[in-house]
Protein backbone atom coordinates (compact mmCIF):
# COMPACT_ATOMS: atom_id res chain seq x y z
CA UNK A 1 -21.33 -20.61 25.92
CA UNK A 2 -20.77 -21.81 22.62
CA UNK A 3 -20.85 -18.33 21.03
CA UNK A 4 -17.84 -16.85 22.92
CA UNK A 5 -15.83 -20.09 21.57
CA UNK A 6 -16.81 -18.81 17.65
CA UNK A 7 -16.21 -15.51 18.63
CA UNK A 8 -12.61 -16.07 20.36
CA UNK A 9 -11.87 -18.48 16.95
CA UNK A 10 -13.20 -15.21 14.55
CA UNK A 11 -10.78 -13.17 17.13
CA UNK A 12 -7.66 -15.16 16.43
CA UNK A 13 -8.57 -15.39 12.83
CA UNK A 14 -8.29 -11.46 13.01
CA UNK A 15 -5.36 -11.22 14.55
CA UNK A 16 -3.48 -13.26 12.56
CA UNK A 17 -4.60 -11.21 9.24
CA UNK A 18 -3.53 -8.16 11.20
CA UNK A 19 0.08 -10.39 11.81
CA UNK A 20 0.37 -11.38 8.41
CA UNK A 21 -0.07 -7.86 6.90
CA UNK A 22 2.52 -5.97 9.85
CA UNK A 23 4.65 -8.91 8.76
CA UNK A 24 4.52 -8.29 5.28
CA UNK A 25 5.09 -4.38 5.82
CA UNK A 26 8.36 -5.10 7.96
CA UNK A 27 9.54 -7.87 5.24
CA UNK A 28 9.45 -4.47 2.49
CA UNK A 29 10.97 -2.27 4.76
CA UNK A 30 14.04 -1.80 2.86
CA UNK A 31 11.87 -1.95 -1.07
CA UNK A 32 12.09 1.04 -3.05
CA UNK A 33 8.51 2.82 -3.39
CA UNK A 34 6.67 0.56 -1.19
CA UNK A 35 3.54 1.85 0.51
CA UNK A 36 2.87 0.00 3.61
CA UNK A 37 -0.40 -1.36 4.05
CA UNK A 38 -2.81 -1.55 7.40
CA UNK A 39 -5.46 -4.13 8.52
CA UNK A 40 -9.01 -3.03 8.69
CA UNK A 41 -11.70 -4.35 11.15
CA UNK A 42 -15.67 -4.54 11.01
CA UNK A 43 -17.62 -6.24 13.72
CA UNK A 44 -19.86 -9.19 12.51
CA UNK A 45 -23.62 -9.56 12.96
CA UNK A 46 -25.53 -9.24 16.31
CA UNK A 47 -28.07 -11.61 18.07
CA UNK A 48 -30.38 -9.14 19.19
CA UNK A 49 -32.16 -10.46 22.62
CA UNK A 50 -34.21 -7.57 23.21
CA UNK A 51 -34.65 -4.39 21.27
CA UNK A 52 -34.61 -1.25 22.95
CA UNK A 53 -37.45 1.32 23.00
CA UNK A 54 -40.01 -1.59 23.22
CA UNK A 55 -42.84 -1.35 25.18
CA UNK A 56 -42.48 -1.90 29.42
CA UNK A 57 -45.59 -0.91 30.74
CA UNK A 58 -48.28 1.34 29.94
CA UNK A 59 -46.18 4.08 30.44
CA UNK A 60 -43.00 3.15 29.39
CA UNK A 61 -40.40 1.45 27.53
CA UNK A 62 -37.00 -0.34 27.65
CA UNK A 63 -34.33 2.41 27.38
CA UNK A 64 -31.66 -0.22 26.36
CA UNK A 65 -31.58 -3.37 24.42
CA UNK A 66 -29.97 -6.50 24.48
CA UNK A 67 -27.42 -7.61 21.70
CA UNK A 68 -24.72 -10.49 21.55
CA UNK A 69 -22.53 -10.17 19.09
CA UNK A 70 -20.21 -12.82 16.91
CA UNK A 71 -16.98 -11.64 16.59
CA UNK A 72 -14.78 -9.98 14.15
CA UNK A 73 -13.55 -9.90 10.67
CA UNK A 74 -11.17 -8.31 8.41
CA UNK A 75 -12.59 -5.60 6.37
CA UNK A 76 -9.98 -4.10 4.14
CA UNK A 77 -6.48 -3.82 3.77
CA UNK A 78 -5.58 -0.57 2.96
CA UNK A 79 -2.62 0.76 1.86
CA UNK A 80 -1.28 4.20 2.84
CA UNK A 81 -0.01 6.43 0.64
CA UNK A 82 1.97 8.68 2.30
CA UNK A 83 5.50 10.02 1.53
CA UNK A 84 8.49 7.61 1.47
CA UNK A 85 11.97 9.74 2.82
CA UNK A 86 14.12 10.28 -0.16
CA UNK A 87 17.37 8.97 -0.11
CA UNK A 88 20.38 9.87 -2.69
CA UNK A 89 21.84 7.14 -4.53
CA UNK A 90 24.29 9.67 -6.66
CA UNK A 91 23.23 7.16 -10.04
CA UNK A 92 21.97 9.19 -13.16
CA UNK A 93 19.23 6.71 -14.15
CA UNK A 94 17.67 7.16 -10.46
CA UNK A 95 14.47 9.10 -9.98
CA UNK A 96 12.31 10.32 -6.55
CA UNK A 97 8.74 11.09 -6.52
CA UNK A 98 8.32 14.06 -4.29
CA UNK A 99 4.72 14.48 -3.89
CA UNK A 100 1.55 13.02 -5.37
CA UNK A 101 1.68 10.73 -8.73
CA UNK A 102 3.18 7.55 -10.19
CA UNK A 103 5.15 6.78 -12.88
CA UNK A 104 3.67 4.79 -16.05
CA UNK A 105 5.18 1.31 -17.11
CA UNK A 106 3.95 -0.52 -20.43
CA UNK A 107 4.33 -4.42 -19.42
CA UNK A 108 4.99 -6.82 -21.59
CA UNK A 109 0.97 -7.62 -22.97
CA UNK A 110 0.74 -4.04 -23.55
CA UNK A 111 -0.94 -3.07 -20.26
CA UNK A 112 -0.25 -0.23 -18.60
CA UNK A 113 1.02 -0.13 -14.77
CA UNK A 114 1.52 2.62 -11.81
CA UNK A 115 4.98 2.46 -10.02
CA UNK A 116 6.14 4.70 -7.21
CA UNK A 117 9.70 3.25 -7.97
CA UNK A 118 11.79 5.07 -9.96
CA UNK A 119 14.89 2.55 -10.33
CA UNK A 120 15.36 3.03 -13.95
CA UNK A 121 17.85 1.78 -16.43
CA UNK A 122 18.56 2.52 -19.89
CA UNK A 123 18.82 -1.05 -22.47
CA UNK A 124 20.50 -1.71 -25.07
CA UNK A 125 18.22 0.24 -27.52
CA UNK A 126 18.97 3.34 -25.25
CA UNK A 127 15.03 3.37 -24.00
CA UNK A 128 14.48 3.85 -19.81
CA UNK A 129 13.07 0.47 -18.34
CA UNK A 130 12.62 -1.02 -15.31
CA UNK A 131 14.27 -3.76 -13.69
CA UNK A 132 12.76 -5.97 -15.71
CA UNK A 133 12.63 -4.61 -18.69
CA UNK A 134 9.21 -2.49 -18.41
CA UNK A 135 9.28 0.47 -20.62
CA UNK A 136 8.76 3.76 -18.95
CA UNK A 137 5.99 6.04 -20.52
CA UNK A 138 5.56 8.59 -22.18
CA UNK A 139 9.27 6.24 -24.22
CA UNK A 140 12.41 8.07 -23.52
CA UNK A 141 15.07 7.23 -25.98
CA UNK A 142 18.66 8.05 -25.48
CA UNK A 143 20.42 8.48 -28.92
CA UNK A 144 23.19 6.94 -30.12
CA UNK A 145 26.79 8.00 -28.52
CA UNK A 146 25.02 9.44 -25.15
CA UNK A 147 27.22 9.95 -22.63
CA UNK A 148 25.03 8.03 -19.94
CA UNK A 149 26.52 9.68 -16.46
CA UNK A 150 25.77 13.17 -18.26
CA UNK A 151 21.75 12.03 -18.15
CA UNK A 152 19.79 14.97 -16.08
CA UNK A 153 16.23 15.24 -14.95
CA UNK A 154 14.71 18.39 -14.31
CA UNK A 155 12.15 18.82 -11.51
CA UNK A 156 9.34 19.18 -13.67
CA UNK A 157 10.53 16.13 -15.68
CA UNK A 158 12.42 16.83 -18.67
CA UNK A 159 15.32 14.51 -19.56
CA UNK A 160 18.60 15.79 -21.11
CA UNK A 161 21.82 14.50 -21.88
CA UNK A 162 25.13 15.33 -23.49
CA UNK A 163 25.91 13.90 -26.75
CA UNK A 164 29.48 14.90 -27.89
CA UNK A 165 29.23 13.87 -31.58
CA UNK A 166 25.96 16.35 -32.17
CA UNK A 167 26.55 18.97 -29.91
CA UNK A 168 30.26 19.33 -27.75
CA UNK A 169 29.60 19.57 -24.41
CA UNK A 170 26.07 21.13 -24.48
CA UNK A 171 23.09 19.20 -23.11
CA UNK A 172 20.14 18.29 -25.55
CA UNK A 173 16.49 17.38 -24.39
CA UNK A 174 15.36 13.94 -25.78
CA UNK A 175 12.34 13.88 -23.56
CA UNK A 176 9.47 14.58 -21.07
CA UNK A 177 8.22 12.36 -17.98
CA UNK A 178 4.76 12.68 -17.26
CA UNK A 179 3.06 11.76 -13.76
CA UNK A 180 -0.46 10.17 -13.32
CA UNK A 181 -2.15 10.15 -10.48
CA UNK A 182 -5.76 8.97 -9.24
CA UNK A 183 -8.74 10.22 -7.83
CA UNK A 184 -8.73 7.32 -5.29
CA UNK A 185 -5.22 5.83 -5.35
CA UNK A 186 -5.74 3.21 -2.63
CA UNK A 187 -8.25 1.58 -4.99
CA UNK A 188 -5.43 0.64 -6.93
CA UNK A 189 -4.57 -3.45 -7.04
CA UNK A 190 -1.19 -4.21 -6.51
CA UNK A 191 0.27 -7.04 -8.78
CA UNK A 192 4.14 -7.20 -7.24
CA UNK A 193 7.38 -6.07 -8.85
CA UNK A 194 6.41 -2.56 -7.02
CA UNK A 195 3.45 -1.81 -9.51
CA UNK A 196 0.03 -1.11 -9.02
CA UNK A 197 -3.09 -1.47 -11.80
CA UNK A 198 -6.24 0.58 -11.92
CA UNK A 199 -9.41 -0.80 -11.02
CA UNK A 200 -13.24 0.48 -10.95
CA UNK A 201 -12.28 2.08 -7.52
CA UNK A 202 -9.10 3.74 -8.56
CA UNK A 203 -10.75 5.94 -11.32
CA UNK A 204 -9.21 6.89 -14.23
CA UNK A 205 -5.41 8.09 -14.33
CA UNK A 206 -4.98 12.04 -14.54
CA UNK A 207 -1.89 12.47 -16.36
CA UNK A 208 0.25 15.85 -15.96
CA UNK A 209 3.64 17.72 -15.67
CA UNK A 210 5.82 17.41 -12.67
CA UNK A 211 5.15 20.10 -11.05
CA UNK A 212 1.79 21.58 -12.32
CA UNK A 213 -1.38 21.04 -11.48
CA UNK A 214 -1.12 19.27 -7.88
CA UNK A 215 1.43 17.09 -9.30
CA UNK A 216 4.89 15.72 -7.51
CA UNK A 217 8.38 16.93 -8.66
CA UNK A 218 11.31 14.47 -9.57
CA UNK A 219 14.01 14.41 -7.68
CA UNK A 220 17.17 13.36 -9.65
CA UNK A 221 19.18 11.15 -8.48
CA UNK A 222 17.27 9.97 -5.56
CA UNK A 223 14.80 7.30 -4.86
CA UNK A 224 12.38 6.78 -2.66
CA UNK A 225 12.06 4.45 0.19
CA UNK A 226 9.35 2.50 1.61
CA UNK A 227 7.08 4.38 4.16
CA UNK A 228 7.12 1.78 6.62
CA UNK A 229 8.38 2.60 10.40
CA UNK A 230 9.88 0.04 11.89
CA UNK A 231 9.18 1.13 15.60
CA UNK A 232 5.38 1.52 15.31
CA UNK A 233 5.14 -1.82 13.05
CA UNK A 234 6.68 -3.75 16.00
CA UNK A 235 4.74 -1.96 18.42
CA UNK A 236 1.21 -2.56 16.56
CA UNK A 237 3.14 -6.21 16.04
CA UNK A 238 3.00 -6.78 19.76
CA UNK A 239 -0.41 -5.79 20.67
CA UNK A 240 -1.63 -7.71 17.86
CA UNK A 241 0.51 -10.91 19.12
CA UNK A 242 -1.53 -9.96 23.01
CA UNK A 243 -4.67 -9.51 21.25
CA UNK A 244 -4.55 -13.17 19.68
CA UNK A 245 -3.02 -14.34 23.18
CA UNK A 246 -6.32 -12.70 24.71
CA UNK A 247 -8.44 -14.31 21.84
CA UNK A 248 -7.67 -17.91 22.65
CA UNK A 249 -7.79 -17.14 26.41
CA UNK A 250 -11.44 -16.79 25.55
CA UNK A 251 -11.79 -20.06 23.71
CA UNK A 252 -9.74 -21.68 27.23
CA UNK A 253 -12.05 -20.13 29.85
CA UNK A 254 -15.37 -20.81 27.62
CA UNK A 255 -13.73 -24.46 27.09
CA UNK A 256 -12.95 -24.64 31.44
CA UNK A 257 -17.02 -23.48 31.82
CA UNK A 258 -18.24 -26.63 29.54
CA UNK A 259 -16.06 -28.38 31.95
CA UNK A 260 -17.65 -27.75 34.94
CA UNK A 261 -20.94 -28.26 33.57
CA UNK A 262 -20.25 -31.30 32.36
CA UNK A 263 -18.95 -32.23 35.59
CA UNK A 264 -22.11 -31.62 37.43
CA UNK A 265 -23.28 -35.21 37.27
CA UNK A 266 -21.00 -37.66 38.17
């Protein structure tokens, strides 16, 4: 009797991870390059009563055991990788993954980070950053007198621009965007602001040309949205709501047993 009230409480505990991670998919739905993520389940040890294939008689054994199990935890939560839709935001400084990779940010310590969004801007010193200031990698420098909505990347990911002082009206390379991408990409830890840092389980980033070599291609002027579908995340939203509801009916019926055996002598 007492087991069933751990193993409604493990239950709950469960669902709620499951409701906190569907909850934190539908608060991104709308953030550029986010990868929505999914709760993971294992069953927990079992109290094995009898084991199967022990000996009955002479002749025989017991075809099937006995086991109790304790519940449920969470396992992992992984995050799926799959393609975000692409959606045009008609602003030069705007790039789409299309396909597999990531782009490269240097952080302030010096650290590299992995970044599906491609929400760049060009500072002061004419370098592409992020939001916040991130420098993109491999650097890409605009020069001085750049006209900025004449910036143009090419599928495979070279960056031009038209500079009127060098070179009229005529477009000019200044640089090349690489993409990196990872043996085992949801091994990757995420650390907010949309980036991701390797880890043991990741592997080691394989860096390459848009294009080439199982590599994405850019997609100017477009980024790309978060993967997350709002139907099937309220949908797995509400059976995870009537799993934790079934859960704690557990804990009331096991508690309503105790009851009534408690009430035996009066």
């Amino acid at each position: 009797m007492v087991r069933s009230l751990y193993t409604g409480a493990s239950g709950m505990l469960g669902q709620q991870a499951n409701i906190d991670t569907i909850s934190n998919n539908l608060a991104n739905v709308n953030t550029t390059g986010y990868k929505k993520m999914r709760a993971d389940f294992e069953d927990l040890l079992y109290q094995t009563v009898k084991t199967a294939g022990t000996p009955a008689t002479e002749d025989t054994t017991v075809p099937v055991g006995i086991q109790m199990g304790h519940g449920v935890r969470l396992a992992t939560t992984q995050r799926m990788f799959s393609q975000g839709s692409p959606q045009s935001t008609e602003n030069p400084t705007d790039m789409a993954i299309i396909g597999d990779g990531f782009f490269r940010i240097q952080m302030y310590d010096g650290s590299y980070a992995y970044t599906r969004n491609g929400a760049f801007q060009v500072d002061s010193n004419g370098r592409m950053v992020t939001a916040y200031g991130y420098w993109l990698l491999p650097d890409i420098v605009m020069p001085e007198g750049f006209l900025p909505e004449t910036i143009s990347v090419a599928k495979d990911g070279r960056v031009s621009v038209v500079v009127p002082q060098i070179n009229d009206n005529e477009a000019i390379d200044v640089g090349q965007i690489d993409l990196y991408r990872f043996p085992n990409p949801v091994g990757l830890t995420a650390v907010g602001e949309n980036l991701f840092k390797i880890t043991e389980a990741s592997g080691d980033p394989i860096a390459g040309r848009p294009g080439y070599e199982g590599m994405g291609q850019i997609q100017h002027k477009f980024l790309e949205m978060s993967n997350v579908s709002v139907a099937k995340e309220m949908v797995d939203l509400i059976v995870a709501q009537r799993a934790y509801e079934f859960n704690s009916k557990t804990i009331q019926t096991s508690d309503s047993m105790l009851g009534i055996a408690a009430g035996l002598k009066r």
